[in-house]
PDB file of N, CA and C in Angstrom:
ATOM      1  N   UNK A   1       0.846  -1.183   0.000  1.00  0.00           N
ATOM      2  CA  UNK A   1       0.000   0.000   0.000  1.00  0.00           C
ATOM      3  C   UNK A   1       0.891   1.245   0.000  1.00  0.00           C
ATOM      4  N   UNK A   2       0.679   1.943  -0.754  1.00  0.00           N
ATOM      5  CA  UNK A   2       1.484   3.272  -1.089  1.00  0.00           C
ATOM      6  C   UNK A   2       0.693   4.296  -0.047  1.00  0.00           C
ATOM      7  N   UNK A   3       1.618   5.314   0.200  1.00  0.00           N
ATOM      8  CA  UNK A   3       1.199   6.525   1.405  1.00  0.00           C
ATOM      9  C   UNK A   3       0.226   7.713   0.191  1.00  0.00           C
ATOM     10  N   UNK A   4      -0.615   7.681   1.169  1.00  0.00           N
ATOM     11  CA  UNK A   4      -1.751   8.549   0.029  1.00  0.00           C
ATOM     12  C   UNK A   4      -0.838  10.328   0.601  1.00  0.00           C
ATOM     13  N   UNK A   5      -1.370  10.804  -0.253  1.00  0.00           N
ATOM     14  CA  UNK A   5      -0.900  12.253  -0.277  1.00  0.00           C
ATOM     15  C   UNK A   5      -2.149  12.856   0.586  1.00  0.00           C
ATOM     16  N   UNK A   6      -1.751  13.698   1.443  1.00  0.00           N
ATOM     17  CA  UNK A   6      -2.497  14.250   3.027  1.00  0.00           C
ATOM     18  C   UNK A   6      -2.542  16.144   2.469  1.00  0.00           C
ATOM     19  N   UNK A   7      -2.115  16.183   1.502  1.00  0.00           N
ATOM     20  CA  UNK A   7      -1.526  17.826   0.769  1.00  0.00           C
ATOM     21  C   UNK A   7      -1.486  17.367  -0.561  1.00  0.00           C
ATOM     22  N   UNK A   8      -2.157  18.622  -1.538  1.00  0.00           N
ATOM     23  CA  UNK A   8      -1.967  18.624  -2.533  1.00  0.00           C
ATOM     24  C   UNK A   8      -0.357  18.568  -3.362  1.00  0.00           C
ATOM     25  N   UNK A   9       0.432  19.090  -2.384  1.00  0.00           N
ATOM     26  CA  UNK A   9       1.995  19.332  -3.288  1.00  0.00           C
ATOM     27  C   UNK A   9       2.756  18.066  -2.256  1.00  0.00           C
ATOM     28  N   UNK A  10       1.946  17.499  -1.678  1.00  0.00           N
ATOM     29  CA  UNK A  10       2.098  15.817  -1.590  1.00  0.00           C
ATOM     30  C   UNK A  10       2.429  14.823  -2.916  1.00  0.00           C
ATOM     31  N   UNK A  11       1.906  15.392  -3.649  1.00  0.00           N
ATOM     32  CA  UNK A  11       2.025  14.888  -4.780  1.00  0.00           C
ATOM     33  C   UNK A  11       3.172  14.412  -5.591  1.00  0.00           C
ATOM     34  N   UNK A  12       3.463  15.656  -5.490  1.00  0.00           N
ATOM     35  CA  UNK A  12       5.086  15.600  -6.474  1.00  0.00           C
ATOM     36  C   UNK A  12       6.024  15.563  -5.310  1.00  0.00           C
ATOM     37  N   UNK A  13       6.192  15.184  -4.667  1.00  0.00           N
ATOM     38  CA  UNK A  13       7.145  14.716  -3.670  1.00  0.00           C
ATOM     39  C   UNK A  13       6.760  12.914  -4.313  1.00  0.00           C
ATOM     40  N   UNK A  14       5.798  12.424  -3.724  1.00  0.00           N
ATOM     41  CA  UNK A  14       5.642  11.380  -4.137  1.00  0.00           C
ATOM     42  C   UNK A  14       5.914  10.751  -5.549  1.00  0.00           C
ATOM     43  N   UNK A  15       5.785  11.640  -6.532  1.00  0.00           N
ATOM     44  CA  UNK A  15       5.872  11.135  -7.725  1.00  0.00           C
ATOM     45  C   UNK A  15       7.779  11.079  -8.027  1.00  0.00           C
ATOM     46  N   UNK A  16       8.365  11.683  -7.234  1.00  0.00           N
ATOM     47  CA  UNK A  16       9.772  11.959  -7.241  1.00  0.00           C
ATOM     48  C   UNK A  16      10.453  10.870  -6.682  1.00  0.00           C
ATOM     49  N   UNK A  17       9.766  10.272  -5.321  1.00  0.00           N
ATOM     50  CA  UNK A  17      10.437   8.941  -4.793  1.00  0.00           C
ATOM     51  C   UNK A  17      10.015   7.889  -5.668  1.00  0.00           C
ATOM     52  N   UNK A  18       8.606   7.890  -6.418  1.00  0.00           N
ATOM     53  CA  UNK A  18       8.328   6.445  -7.115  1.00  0.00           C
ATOM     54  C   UNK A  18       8.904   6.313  -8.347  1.00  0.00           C
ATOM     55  N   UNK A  19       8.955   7.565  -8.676  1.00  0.00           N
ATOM     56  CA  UNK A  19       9.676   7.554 -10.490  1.00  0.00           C
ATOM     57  C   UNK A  19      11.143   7.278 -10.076  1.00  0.00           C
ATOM     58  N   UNK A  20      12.237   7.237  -8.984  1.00  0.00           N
ATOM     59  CA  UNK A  20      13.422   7.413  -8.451  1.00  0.00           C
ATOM     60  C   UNK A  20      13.273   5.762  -8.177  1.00  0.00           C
ATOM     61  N   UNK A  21      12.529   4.950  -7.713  1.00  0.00           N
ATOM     62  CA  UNK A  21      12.625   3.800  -7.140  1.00  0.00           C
ATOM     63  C   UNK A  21      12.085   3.014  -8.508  1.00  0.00           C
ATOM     64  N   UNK A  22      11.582   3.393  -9.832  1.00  0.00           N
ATOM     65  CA  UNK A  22      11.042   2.423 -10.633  1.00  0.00           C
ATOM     66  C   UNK A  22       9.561   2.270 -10.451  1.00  0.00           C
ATOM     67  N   UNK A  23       8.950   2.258  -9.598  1.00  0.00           N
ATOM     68  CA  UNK A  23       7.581   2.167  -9.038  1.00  0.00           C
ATOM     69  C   UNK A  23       6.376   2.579  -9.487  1.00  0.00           C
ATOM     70  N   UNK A  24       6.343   1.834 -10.941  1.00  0.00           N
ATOM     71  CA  UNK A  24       4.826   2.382 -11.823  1.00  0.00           C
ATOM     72  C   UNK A  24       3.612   2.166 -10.976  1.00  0.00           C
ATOM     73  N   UNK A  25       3.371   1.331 -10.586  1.00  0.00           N
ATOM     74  CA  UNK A  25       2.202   0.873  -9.789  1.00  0.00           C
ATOM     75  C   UNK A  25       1.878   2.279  -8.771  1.00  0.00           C
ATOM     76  N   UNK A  26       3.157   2.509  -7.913  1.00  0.00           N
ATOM     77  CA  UNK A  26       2.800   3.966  -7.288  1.00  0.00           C
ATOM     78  C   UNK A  26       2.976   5.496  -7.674  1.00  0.00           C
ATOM     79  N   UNK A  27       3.127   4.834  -9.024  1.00  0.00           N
ATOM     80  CA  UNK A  27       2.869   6.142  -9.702  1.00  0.00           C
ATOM     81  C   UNK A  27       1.551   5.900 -10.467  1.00  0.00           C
ATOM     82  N   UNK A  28       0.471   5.558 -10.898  1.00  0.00           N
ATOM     83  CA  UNK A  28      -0.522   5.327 -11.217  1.00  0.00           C
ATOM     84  C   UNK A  28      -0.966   5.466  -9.585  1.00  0.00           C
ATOM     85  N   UNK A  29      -0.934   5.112  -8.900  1.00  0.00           N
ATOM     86  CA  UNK A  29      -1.656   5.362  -7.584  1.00  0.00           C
ATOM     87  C   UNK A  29      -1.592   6.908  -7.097  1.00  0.00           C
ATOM     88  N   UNK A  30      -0.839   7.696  -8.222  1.00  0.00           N
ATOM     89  CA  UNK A  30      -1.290   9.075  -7.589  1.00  0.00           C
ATOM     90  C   UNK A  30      -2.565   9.815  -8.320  1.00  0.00           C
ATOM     91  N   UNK A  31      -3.068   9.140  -9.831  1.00  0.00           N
ATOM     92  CA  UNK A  31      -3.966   9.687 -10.172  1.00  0.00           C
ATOM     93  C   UNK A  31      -5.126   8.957 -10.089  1.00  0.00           C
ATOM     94  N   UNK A  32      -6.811  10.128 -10.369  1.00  0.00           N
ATOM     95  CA  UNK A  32      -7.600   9.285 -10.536  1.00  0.00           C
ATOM     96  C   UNK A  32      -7.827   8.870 -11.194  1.00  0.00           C
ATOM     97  N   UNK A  33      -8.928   7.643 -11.511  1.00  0.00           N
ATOM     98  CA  UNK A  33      -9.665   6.558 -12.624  1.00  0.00           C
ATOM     99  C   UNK A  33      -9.488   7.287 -13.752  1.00  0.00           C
ATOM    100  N   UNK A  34      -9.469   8.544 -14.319  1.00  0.00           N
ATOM    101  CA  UNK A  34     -10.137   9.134 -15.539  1.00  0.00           C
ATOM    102  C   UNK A  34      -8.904  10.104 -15.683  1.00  0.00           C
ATOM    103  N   UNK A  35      -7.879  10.213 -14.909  1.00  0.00           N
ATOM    104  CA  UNK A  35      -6.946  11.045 -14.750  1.00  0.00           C
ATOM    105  C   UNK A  35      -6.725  11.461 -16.367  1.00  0.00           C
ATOM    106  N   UNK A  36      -6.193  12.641 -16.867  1.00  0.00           N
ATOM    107  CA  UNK A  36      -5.589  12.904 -18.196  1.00  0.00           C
ATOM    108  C   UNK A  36      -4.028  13.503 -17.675  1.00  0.00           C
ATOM    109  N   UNK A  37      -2.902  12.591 -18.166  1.00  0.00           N
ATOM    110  CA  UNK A  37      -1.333  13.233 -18.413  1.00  0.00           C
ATOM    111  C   UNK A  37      -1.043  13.647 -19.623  1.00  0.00           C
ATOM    112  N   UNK A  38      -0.580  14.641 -19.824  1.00  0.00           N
ATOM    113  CA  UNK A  38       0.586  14.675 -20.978  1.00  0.00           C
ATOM    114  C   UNK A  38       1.798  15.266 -20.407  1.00  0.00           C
ATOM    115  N   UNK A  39       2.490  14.443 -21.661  1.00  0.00           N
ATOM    116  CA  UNK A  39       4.018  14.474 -21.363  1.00  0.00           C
ATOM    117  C   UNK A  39       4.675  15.888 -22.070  1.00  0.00           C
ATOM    118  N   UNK A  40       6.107  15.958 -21.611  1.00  0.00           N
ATOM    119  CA  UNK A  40       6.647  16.940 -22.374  1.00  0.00           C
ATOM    120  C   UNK A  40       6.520  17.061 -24.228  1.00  0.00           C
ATOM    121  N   UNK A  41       6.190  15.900 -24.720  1.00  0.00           N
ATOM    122  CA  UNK A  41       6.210  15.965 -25.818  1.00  0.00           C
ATOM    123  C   UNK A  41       5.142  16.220 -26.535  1.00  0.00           C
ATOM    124  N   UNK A  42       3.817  16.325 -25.935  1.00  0.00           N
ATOM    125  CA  UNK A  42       2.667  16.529 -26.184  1.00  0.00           C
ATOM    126  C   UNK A  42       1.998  15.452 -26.448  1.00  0.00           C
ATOM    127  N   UNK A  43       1.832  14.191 -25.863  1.00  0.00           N
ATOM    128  CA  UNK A  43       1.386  12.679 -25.835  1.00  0.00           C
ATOM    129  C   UNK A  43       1.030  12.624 -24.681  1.00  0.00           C
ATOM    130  N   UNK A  44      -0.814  11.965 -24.961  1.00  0.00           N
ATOM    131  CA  UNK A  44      -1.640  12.107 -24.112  1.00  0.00           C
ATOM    132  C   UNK A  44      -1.778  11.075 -23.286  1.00  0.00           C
ATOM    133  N   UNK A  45      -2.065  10.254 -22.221  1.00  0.00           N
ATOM    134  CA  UNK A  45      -2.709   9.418 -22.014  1.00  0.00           C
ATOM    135  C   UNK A  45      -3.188   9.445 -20.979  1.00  0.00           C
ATOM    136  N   UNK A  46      -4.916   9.046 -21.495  1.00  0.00           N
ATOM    137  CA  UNK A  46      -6.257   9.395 -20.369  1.00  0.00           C
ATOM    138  C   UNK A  46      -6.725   7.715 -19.540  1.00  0.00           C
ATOM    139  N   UNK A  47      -7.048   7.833 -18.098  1.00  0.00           N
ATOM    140  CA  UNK A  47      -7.276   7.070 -17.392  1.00  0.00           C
ATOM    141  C   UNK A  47      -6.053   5.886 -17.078  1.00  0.00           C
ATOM    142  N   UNK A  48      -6.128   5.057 -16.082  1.00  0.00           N
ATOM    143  CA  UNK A  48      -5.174   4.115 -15.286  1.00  0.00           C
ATOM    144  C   UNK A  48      -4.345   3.615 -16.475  1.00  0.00           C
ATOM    145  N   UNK A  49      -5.395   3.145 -17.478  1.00  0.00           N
ATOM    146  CA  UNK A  49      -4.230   2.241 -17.625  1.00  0.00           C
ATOM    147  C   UNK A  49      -3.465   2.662 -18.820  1.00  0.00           C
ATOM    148  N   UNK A  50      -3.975   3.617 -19.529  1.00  0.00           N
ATOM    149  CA  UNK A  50      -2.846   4.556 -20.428  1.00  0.00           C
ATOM    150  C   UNK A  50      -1.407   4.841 -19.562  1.00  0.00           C
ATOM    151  N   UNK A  51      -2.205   5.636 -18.775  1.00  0.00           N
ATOM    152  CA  UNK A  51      -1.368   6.077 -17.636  1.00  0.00           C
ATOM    153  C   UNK A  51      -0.293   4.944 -17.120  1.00  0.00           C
ATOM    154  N   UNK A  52      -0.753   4.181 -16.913  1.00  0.00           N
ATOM    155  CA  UNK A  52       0.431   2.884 -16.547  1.00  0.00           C
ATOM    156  C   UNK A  52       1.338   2.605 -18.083  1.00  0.00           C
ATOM    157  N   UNK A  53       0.780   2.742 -18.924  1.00  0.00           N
ATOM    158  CA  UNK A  53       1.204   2.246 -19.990  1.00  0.00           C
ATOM    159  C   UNK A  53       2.775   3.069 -20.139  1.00  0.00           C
ATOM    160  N   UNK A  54       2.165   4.308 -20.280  1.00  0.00           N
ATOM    161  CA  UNK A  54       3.163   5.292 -20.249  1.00  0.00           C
ATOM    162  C   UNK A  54       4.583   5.577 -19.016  1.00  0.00           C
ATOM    163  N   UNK A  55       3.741   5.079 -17.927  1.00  0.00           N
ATOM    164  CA  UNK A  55       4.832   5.135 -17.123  1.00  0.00           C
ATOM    165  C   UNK A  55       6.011   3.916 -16.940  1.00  0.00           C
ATOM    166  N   UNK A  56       5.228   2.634 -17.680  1.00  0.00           N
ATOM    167  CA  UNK A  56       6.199   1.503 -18.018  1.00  0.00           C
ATOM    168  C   UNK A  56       7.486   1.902 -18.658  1.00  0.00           C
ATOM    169  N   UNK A  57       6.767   2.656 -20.261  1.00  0.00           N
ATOM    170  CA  UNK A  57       7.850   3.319 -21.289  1.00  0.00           C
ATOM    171  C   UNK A  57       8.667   4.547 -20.422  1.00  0.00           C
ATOM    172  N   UNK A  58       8.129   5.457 -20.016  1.00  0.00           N
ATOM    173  CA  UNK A  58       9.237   6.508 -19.012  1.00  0.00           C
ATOM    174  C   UNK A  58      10.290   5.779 -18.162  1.00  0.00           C
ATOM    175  N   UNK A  59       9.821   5.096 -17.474  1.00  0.00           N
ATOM    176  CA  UNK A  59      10.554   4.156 -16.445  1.00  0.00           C
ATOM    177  C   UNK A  59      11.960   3.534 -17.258  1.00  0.00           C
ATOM    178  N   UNK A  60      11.542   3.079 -18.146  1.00  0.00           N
ATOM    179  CA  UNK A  60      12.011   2.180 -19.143  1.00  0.00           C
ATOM    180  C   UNK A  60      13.931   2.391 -19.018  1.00  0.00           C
ATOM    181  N   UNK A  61      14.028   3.459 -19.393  1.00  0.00           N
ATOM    182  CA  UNK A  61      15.369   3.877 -18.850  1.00  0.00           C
ATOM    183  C   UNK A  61      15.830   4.184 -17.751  1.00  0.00           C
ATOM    184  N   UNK A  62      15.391   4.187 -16.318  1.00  0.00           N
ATOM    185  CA  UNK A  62      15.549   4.513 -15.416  1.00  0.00           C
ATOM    186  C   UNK A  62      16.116   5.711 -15.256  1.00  0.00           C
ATOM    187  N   UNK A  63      15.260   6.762 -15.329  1.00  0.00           N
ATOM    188  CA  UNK A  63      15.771   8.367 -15.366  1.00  0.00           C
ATOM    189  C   UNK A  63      15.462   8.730 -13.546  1.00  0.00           C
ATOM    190  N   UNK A  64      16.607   9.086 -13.581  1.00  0.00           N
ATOM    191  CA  UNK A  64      16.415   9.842 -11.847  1.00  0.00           C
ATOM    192  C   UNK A  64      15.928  11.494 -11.670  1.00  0.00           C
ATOM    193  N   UNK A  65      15.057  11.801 -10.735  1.00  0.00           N
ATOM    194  CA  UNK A  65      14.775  12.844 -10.962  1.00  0.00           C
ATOM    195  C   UNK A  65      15.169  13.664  -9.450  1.00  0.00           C
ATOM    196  N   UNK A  66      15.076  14.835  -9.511  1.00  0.00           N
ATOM    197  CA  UNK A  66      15.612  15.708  -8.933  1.00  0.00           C
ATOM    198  C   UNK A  66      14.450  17.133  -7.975  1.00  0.00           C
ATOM    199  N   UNK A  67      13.995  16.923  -6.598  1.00  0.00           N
ATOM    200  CA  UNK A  67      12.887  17.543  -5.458  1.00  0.00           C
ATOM    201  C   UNK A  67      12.856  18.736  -6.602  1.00  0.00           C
ATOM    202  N   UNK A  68      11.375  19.222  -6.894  1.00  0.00           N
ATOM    203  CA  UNK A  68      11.338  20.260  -7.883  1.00  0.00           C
ATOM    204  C   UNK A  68      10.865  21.652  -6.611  1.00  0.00           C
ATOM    205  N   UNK A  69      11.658  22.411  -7.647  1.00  0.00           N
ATOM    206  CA  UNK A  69      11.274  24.194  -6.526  1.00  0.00           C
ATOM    207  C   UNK A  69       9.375  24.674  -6.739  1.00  0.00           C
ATOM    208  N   UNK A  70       8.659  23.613  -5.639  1.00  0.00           N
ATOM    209  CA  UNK A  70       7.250  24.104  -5.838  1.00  0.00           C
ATOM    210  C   UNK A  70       6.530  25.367  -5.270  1.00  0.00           C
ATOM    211  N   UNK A  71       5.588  25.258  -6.078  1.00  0.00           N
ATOM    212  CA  UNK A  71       4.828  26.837  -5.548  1.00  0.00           C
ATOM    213  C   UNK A  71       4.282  26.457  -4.625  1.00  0.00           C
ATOM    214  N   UNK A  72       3.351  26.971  -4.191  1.00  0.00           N
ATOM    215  CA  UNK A  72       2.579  26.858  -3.038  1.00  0.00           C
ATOM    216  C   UNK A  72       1.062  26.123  -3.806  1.00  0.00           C
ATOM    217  N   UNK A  73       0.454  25.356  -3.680  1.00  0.00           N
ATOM    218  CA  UNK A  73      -0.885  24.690  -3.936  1.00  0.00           C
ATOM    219  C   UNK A  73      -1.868  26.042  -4.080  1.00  0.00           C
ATOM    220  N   UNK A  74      -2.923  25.852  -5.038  1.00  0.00           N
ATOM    221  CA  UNK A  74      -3.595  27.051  -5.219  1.00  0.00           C
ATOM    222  C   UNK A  74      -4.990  26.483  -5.079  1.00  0.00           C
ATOM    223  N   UNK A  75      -5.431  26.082  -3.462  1.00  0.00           N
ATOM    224  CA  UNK A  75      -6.958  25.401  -3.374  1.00  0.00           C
ATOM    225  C   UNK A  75      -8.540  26.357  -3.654  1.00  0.00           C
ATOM    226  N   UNK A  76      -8.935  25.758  -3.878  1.00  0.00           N
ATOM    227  CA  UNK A  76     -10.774  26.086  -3.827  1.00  0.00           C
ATOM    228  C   UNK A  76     -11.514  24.622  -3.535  1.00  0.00           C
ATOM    229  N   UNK A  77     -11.893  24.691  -2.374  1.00  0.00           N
ATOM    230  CA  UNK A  77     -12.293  23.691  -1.973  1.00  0.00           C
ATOM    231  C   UNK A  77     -11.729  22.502  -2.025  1.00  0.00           C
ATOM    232  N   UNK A  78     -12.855  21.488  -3.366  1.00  0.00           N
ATOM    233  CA  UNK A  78     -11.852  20.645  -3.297  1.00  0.00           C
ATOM    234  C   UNK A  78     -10.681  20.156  -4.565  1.00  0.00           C
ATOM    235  N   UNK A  79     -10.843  21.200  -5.259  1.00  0.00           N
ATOM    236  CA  UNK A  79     -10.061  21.102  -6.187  1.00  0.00           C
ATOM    237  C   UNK A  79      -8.229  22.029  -6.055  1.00  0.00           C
ATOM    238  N   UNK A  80      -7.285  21.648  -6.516  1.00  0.00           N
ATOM    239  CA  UNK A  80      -6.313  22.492  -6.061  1.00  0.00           C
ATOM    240  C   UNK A  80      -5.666  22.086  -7.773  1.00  0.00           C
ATOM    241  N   UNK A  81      -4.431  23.791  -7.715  1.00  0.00           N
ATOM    242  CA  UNK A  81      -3.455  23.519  -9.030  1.00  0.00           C
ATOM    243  C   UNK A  81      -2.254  23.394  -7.888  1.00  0.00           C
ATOM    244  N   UNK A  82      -1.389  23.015  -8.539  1.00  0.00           N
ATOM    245  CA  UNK A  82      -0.244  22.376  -8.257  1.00  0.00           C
ATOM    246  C   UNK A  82       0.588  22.523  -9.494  1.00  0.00           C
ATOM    247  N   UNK A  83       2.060  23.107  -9.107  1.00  0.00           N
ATOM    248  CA  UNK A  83       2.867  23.608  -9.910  1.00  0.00           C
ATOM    249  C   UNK A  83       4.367  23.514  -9.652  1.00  0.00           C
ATOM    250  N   UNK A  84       5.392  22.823 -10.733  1.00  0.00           N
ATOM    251  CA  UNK A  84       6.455  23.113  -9.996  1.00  0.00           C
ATOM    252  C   UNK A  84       7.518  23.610 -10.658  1.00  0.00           C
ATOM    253  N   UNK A  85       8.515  24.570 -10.674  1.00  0.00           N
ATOM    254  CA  UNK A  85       9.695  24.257 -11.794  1.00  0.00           C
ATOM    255  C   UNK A  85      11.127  22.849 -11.547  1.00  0.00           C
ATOM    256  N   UNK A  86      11.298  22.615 -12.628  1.00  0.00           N
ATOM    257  CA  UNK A  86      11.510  21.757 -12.528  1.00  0.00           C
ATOM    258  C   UNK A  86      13.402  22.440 -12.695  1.00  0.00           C
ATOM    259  N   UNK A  87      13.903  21.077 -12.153  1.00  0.00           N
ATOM    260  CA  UNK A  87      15.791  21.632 -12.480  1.00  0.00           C
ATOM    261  C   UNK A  87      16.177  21.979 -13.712  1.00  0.00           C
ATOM    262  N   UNK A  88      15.445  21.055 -14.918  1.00  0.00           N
ATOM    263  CA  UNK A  88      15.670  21.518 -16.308  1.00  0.00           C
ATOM    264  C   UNK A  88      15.305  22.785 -16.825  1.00  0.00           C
ATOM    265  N   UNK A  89      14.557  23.380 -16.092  1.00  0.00           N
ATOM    266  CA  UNK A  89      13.611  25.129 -16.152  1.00  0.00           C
ATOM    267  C   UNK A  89      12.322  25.002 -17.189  1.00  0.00           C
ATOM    268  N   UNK A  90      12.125  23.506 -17.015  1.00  0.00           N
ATOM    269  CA  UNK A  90      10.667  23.103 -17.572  1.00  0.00           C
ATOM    270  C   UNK A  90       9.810  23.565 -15.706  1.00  0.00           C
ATOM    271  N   UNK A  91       8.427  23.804 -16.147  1.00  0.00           N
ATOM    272  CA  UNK A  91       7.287  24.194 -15.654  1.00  0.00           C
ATOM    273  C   UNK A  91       6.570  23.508 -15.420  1.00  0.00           C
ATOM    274  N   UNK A  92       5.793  22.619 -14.822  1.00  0.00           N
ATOM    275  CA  UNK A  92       4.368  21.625 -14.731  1.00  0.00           C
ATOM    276  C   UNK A  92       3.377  22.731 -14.637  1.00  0.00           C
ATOM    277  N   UNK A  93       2.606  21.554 -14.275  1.00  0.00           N
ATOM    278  CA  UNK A  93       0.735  22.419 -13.994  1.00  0.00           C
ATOM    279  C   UNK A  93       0.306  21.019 -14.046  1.00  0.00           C
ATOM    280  N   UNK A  94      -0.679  20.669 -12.600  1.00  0.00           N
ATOM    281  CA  UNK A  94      -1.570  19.955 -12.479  1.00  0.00           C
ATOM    282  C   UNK A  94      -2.355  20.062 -11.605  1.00  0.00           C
ATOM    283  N   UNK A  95      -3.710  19.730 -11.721  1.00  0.00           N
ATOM    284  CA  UNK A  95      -5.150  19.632 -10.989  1.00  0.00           C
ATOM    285  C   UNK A  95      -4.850  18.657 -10.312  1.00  0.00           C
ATOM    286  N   UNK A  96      -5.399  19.032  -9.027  1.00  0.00           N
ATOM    287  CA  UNK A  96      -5.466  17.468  -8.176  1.00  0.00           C
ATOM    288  C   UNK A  96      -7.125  17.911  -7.371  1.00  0.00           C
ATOM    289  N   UNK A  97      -7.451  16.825  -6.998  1.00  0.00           N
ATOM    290  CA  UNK A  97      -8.755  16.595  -6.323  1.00  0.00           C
ATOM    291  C   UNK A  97      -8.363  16.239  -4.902  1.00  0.00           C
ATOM    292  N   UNK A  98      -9.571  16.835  -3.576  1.00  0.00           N
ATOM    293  CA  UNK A  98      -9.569  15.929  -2.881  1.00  0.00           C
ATOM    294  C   UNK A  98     -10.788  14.714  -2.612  1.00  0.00           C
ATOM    295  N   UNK A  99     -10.221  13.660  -1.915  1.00  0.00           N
ATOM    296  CA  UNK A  99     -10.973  12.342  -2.622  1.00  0.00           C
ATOM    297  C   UNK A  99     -11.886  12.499  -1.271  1.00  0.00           C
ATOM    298  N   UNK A 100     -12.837  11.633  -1.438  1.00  0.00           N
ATOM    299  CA  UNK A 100     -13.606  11.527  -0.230  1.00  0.00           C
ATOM    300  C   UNK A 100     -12.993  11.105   1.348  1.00  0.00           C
ATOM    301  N   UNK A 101     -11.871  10.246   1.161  1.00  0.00           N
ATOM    302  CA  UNK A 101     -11.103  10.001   2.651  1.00  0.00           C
ATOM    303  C   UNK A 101     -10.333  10.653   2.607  1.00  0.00           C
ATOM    304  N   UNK A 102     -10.336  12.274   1.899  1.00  0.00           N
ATOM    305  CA  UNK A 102      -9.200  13.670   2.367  1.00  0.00           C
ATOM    306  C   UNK A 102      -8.199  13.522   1.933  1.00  0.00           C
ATOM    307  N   UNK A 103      -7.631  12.336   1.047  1.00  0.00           N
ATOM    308  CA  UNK A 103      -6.557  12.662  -0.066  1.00  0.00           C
ATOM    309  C   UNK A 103      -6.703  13.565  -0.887  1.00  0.00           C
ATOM    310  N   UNK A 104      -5.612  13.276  -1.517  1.00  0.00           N
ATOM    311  CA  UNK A 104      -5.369  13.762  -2.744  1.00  0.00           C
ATOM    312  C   UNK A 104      -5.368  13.321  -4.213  1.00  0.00           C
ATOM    313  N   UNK A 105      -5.350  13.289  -4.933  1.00  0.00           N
ATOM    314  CA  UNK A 105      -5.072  12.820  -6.402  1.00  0.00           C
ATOM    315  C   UNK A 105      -5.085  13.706  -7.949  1.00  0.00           C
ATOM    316  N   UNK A 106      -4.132  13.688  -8.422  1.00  0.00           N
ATOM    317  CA  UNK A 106      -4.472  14.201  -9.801  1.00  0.00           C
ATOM    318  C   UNK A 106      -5.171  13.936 -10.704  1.00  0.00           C
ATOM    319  N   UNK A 107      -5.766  14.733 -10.884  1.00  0.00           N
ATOM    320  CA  UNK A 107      -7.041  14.799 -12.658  1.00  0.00           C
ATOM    321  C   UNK A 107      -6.283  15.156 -13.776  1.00  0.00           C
ATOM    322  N   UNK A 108      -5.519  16.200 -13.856  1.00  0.00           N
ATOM    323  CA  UNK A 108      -4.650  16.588 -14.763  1.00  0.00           C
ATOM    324  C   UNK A 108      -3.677  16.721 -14.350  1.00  0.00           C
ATOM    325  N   UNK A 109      -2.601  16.181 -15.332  1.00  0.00           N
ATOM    326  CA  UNK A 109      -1.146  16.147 -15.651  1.00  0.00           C
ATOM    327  C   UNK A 109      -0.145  16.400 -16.669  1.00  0.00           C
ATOM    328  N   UNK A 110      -0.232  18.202 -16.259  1.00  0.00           N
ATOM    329  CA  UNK A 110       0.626  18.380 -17.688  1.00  0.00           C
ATOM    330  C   UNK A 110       2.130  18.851 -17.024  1.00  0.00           C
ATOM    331  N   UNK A 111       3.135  17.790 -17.757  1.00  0.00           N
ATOM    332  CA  UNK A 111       4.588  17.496 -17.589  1.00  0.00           C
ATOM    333  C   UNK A 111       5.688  18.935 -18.131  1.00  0.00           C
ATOM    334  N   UNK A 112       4.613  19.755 -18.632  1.00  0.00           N
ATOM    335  CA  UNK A 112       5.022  20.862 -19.516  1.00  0.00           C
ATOM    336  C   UNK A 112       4.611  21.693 -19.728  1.00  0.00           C
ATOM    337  N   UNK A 113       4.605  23.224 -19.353  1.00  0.00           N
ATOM    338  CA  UNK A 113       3.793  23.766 -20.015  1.00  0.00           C
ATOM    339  C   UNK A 113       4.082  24.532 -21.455  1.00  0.00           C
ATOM    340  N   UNK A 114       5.223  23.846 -21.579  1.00  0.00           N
ATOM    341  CA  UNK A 114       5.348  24.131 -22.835  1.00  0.00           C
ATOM    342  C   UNK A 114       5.418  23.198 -23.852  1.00  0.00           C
ATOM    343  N   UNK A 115       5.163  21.987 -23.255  1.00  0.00           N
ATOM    344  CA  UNK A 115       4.913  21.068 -24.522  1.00  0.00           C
ATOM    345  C   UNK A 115       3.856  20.843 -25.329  1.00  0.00           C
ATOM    346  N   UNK A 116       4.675  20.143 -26.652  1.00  0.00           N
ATOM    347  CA  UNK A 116       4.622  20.510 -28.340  1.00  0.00           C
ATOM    348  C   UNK A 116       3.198  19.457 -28.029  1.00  0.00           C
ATOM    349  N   UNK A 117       1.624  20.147 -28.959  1.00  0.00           N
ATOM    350  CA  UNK A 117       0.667  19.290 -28.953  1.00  0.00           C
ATOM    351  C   UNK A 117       0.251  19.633 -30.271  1.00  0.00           C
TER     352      UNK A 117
END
């Protein structure tokens, strides 16, 4: 059982130890059922198991990643953005929800905000 995120910028902390350890399974465990990612390259993939699909192929090389300089979570109720720069001076942006037992989870996942679509 993976540690649910208790904070929205829970998130990308988490996604930093599982993508660092190989750990697709807990990286699909940070979004929801219907979640939408895209990647830096502008390649989409909507719900679990795209989403797994994709994180098999990322994984694939074992890329290590590096605690990103985050903003502060930007809530309304129960929806929050979540933002971070990253060491490369790439940008995210993602939606996260909170779930009914007061997690967290992402709806949207964009790896870029400047990536090519």
């Amino acid at each position: 059982m993976h540690q649910q995120a208790n904070d929205p910028n829970d998130l990308e902390k988490y996604f930093v130890e599982r993508a660092n350890a190989g750990d697709v399974e807990g990286l699909v465990a940070l979004y929801e059922r219907n979640a939408v990612l895209v990647d830096s390259n502008g390649e989409i993939a909507k719900g679990l198991n795209q989403i797994r699909e994709f994180f098999v192929k990322f994984l694939a090389s074992r890329p290590q990643f590096e605690p990103s300089n985050q903003a502060a979570a930007i809530c309304s109720e129960d929806i929050a953005l979540t933002s971070s720069n990253l060491s490369n001076g790439d940008v995210t942006a993602e939606i996260a929800r909170r779930q009914p037992d007061g997690s967290w989870l992402w709806v949207v996942d964009q790896f870029s905000l400047g990536a090519k679509r």
